[in-house]
Protein backbone atom coordinates (compact mmCIF):
# COMPACT_ATOMS: atom_id res chain seq x y z
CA UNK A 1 -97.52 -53.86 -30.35
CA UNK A 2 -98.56 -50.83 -28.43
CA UNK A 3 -96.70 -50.63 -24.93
CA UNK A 4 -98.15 -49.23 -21.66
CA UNK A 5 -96.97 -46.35 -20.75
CA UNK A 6 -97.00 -47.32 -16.82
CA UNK A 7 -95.03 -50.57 -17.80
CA UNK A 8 -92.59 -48.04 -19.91
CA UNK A 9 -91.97 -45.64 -16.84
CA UNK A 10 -91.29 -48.41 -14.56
CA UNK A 11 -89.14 -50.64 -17.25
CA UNK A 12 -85.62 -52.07 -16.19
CA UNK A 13 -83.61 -51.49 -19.43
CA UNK A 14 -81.11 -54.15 -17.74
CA UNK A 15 -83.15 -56.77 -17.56
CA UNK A 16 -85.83 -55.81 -19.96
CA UNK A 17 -82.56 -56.36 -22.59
CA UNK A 18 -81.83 -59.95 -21.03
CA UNK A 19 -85.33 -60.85 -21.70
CA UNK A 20 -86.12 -59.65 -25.49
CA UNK A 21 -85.71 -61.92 -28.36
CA UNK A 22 -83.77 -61.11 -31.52
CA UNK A 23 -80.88 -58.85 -32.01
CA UNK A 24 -80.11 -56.43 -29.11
CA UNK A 25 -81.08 -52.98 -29.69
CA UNK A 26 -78.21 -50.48 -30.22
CA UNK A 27 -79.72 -48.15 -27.32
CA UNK A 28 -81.29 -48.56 -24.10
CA UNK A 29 -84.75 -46.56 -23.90
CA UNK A 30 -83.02 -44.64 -21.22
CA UNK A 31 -80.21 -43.78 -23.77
CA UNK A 32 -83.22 -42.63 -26.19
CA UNK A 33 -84.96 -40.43 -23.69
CA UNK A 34 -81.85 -39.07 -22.41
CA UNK A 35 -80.75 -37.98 -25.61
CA UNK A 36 -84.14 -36.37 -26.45
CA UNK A 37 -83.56 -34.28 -23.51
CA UNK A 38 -80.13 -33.36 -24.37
CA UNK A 39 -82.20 -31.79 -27.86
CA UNK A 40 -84.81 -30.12 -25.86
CA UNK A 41 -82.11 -28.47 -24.04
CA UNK A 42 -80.25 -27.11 -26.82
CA UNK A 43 -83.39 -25.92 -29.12
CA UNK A 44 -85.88 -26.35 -27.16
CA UNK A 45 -89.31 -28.63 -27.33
CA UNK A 46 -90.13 -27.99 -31.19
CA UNK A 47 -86.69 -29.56 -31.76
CA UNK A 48 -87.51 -32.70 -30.21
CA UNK A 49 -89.39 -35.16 -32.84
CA UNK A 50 -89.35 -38.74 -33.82
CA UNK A 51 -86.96 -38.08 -36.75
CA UNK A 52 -84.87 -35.43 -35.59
CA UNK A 53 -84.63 -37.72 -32.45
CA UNK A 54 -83.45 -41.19 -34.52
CA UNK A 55 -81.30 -39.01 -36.75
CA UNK A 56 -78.99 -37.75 -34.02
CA UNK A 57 -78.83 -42.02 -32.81
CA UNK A 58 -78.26 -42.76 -36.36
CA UNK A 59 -81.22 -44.82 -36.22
CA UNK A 60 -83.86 -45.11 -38.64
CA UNK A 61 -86.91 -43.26 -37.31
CA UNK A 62 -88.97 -46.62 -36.50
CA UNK A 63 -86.41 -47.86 -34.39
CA UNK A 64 -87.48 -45.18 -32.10
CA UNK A 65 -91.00 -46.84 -32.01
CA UNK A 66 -89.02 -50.28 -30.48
CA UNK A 67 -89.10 -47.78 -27.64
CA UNK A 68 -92.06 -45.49 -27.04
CA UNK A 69 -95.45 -45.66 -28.76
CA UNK A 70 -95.57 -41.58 -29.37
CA UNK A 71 -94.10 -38.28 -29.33
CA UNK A 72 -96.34 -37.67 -26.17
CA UNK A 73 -95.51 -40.74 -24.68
CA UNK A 74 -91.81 -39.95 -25.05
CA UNK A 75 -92.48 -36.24 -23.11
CA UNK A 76 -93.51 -38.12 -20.33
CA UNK A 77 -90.64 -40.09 -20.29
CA UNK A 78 -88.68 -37.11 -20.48
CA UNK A 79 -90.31 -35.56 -17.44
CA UNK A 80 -89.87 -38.54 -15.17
CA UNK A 81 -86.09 -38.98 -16.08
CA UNK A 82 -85.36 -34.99 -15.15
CA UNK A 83 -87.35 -35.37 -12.08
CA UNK A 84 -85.06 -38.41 -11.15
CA UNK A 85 -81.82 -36.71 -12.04
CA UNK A 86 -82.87 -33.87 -9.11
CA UNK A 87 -80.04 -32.85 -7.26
CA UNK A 88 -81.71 -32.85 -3.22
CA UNK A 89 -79.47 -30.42 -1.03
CA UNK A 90 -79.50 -31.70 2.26
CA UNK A 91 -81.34 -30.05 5.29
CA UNK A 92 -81.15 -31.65 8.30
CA UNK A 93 -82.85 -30.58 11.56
CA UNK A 94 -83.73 -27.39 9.44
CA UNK A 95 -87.20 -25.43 10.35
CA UNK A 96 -90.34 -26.50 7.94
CA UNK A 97 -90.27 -23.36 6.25
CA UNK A 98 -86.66 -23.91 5.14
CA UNK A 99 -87.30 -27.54 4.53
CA UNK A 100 -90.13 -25.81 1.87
CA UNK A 101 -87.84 -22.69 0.38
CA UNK A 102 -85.28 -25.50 -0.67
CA UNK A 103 -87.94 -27.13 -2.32
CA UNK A 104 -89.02 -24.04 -4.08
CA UNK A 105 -85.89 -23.34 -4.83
CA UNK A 106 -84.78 -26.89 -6.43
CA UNK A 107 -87.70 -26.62 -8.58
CA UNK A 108 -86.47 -23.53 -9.82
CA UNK A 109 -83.69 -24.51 -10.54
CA UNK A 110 -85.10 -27.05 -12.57
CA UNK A 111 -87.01 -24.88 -14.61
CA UNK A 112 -84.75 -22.77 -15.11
CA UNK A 113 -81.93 -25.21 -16.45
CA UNK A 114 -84.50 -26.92 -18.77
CA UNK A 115 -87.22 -24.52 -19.37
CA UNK A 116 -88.69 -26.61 -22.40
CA UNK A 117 -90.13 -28.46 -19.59
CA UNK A 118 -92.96 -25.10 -18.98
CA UNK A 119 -94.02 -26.20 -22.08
CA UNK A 120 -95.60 -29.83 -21.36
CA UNK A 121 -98.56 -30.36 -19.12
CA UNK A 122 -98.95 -34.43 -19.00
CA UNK A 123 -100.51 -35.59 -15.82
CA UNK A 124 -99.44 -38.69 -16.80
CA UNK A 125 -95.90 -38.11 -15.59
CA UNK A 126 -97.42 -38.44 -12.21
CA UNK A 127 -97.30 -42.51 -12.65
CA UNK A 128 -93.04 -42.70 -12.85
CA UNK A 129 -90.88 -43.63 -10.77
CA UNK A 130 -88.92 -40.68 -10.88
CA UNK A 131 -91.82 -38.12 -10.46
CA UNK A 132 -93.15 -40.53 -7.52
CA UNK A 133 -89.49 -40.34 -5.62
CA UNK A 134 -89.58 -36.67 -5.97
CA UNK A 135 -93.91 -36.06 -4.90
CA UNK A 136 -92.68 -38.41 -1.94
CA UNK A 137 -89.30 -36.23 -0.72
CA UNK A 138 -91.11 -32.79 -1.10
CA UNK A 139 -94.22 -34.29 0.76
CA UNK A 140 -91.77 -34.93 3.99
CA UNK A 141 -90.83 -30.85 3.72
CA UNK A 142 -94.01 -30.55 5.71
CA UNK A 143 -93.41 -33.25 8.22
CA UNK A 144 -94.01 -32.23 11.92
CA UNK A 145 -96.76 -29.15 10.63
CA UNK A 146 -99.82 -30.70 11.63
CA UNK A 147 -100.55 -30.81 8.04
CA UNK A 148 -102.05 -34.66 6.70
CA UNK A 149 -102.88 -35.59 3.55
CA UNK A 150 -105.01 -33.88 0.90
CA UNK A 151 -104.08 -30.74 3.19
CA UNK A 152 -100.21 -31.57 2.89
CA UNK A 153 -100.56 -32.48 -0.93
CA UNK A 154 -102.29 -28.80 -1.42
CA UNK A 155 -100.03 -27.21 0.37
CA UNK A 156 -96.98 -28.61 -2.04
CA UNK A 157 -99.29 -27.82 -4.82
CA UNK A 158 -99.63 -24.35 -3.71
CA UNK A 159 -95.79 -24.10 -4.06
CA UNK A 160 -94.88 -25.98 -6.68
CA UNK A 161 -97.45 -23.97 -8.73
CA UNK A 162 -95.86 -20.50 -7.68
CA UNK A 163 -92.55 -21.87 -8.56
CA UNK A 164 -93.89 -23.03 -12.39
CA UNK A 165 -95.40 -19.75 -13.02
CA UNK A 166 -92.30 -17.47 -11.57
CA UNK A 167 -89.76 -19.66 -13.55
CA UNK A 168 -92.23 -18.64 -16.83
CA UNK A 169 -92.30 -15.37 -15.91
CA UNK A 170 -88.41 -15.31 -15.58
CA UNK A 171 -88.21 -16.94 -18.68
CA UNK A 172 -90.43 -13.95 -20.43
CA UNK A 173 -88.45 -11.52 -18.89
CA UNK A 174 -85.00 -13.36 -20.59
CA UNK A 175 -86.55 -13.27 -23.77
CA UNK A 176 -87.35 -9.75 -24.00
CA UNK A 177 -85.39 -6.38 -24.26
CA UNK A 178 -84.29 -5.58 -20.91
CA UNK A 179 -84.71 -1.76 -19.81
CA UNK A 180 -81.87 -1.48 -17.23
CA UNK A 181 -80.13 1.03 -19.37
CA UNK A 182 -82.99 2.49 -20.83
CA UNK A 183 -84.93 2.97 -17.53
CA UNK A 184 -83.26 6.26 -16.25
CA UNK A 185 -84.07 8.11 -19.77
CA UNK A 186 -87.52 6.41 -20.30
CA UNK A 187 -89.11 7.29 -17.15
CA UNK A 188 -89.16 10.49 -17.02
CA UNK A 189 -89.83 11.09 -20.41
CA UNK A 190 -92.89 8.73 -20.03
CA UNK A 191 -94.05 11.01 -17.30
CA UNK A 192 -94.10 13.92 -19.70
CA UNK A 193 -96.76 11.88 -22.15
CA UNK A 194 -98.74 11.02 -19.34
CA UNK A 195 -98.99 14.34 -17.52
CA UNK A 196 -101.70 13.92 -14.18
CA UNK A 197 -103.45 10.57 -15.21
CA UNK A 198 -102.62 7.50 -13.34
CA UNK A 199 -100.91 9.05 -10.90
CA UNK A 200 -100.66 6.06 -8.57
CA UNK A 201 -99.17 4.24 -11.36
CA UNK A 202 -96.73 6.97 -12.20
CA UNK A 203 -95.56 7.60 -8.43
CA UNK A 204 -95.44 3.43 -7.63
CA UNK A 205 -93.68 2.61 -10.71
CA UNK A 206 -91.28 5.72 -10.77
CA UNK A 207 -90.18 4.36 -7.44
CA UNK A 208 -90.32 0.48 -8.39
CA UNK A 209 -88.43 1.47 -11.53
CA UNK A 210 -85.57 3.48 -9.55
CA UNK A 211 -85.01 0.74 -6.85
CA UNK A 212 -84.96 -1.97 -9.29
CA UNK A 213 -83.37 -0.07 -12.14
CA UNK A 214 -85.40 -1.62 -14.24
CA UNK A 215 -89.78 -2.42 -15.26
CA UNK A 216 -89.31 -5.63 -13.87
CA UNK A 217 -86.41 -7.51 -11.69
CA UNK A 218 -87.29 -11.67 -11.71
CA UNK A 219 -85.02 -12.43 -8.55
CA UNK A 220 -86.69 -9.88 -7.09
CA UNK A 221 -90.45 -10.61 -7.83
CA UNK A 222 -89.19 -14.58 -6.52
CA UNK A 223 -88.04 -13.21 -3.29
CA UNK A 224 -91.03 -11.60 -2.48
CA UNK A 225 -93.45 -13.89 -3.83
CA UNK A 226 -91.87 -16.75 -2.17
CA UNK A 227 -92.03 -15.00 1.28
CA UNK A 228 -95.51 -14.34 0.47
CA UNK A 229 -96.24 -18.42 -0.21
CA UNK A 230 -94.80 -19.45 2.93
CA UNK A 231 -96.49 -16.38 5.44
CA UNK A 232 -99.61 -18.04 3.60
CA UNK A 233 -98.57 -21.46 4.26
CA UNK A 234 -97.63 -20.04 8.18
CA UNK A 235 -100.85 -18.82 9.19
CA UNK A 236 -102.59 -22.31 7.67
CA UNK A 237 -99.77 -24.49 9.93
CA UNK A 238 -100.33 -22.35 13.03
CA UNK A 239 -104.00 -22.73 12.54
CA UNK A 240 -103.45 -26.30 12.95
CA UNK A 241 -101.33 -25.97 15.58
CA UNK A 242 -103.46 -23.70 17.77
CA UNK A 243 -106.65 -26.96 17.28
């Protein structure tokens, strides 16, 4: 029998294992999902399936199906667990816009850590308790802003989705060939191919290249972009403020 997927996110392992009939299974659904995420981290999303999933439980693979209905199913699961296991640091007393950097900069970190999770795009993660827990904390970042409701929920949005696409970026940038070494031969040769065309793109990226020593620097591109997301989210709260 199918199970919902709401019911699933919000089970009790506990007491959902006091209440089944027949034998008691071998693993909690929390012990499945958290060893599907120990797979994604070590080879990434592809490596997480129903039978690569039961063989590392020693399980036959429809003993996983005692637990989730689907592969997608089990993704969400996935995403609501990580989202639990967040790490908050503390800031107390601390000014809005630090209150929304940490944020920023937890999600990062998440990203970063388990980058498989780039790769899913399930609203329905939304529904969990873990992903509801987290929503509410980074909601309070913009306490005492003026900010209220669907304004306060864009504004996280508007973070949270500058965070998701840096932490891609950074993970394109990790997977490539990187040009530190390279740089201080390549540019000027490049300059030689391109003689007098683009010249704003030769004299901005000549100097880009020689401060970062590189085409691209990640930490840098963060730094700036995040400064960029909260003067953006400044001028919004001191509109408020100012009505």
């Amino acid at each position: 029998m199918a199970k919902n997927l709401v019911d699933l996110l919000w089970r009790d392992d506990s007491a959902a294992a006091g209440g089944r009939r027949g034998p008691r299974a071998r693993h909690s659904t929390a012990e499945v999902v958290s060893r599907a995420i120990e797979l994604a981290d070590r080879g990434g999303l592809d490596t997480v399936t129903i039978r690569a999933l039961a063989q590392s439980l020693e399980l036959p693979p429809m003993s996983i199906y005692t637990h989730v209905n689907s592969r997608d199913d089990l993704l969400v699961l996935m995403i609501d667990q990580m989202h639990a296991r967040m790490i908050v640091r503390p800031v107390e007393e601390a000014a809005w816009s630090d209150r929304v950097r940490t944020v920023a900069e937890e999600n990062l970190d998440l990203l970063r850590g388990h980058s498989w999770l780039l790769d899913i795009a399930d609203q329905r993660a939304a529904l969990g308790p873990g992903t509801i827990a987290k929503y509410d904390r980074e909601l309070h970042a913009f306490d005492e802003t003026g900010l209220e409701g669907v304004e306060r929920d864009a504004a996280l949005s508007f973070v949270l989705d500058f965070v998701r696409a840096a932490a891609s970026r950074m993970r394109e940038n990790s997977e490539k060939e990187q040009l530190g070494a390279f740089w201080a031969e390549a540019g000027p040769r490049l300059s030689t191919h391109l003689g007098e065309e683009h010249p704003l793109a030769q004299s901005v990226g000549q100097a880009a290249g020689e401060s970062l020593g590189a085409a691209y620097d990640a930490d840098a591109a963060w730094e700036f972009g995040l400064a960029r997301v909260l003067d953006g989210l400044r001028a919004l709260i001191e509109e408020r403020a100012a009505s």
